[in-house]
Protein backbone atom coordinates (compact mmCIF):
# COMPACT_ATOMS: atom_id res chain seq x y z
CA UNK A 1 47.16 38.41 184.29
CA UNK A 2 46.30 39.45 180.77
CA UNK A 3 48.79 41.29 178.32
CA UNK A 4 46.31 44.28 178.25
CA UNK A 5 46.96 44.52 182.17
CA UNK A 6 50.58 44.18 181.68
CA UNK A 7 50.81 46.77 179.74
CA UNK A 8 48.40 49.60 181.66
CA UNK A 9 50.40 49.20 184.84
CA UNK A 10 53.70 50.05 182.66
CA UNK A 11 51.83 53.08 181.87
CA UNK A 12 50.95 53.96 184.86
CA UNK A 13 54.36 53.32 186.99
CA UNK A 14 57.29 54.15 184.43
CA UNK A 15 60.49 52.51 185.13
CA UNK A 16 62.91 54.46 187.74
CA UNK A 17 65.35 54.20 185.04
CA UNK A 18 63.51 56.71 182.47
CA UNK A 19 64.71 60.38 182.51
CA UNK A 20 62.35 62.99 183.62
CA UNK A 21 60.92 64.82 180.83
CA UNK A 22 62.24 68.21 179.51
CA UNK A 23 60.42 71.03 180.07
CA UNK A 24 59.44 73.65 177.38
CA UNK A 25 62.19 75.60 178.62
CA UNK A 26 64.98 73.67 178.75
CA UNK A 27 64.58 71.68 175.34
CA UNK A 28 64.67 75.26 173.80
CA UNK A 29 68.27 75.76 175.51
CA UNK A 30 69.37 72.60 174.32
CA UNK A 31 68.02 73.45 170.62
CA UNK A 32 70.01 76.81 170.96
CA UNK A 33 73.14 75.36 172.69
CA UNK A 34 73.39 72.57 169.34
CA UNK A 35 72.25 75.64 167.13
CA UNK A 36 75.41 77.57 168.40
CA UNK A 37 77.73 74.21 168.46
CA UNK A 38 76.71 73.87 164.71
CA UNK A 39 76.91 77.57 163.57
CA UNK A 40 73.66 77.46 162.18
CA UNK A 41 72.54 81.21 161.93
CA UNK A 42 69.62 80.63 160.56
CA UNK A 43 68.38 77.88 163.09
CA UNK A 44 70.04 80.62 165.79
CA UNK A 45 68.08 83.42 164.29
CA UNK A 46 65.06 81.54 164.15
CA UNK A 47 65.21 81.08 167.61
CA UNK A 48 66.01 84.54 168.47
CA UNK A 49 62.67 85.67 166.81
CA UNK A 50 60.87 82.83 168.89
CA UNK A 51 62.42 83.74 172.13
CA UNK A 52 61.26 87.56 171.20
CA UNK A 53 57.67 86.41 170.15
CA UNK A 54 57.22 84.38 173.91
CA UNK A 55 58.61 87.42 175.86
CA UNK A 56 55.24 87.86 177.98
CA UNK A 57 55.43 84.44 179.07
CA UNK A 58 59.33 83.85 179.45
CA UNK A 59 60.48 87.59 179.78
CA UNK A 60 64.03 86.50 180.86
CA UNK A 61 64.63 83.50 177.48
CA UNK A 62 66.30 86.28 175.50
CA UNK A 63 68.68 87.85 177.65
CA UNK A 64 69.45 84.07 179.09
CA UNK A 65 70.28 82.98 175.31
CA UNK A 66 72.65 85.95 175.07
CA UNK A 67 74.47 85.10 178.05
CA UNK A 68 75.45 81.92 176.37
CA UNK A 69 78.33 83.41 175.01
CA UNK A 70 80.10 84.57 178.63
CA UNK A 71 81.39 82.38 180.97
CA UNK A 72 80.06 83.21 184.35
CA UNK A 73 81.91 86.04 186.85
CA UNK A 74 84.16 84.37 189.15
């Protein structure tokens, strides 16, 4: 077997061991959630205005940023 097919079939079948990929979605959260652990207003704001700017296609990213803050209701 060449090294050319060796390395197409890793390609193809990634290991079991390799995390699913994040979606869109949730590597924004994890941008805000290290924004917020670090203080950085600016990166927070920044954010803010993106999550505003996206509204039509994530109408809920806003409001789900803001309840960041709360711990949930028993």
């Amino acid at each position: 077997m060449s090294a050319l097919t060796l390395v197409s079939a890793s390609v193809v079948a990634p290991s079991v061991d390799q995390p699913k990929p994040l979606s869109l979605e949730e590597r924004f959260v994890a941008e805000w959630m290290a924004a917020r652990a670090d203080g950085d207003s600016k990166r927070i704001k920044s954010l803010r205005m993106f999550a505003r700017s996206v509204d039509g296609q994530l109408p809920t990213l806003l409001a789900e940023l803001d309840g960041f803050n709360y711990p949930a209701a028993a």
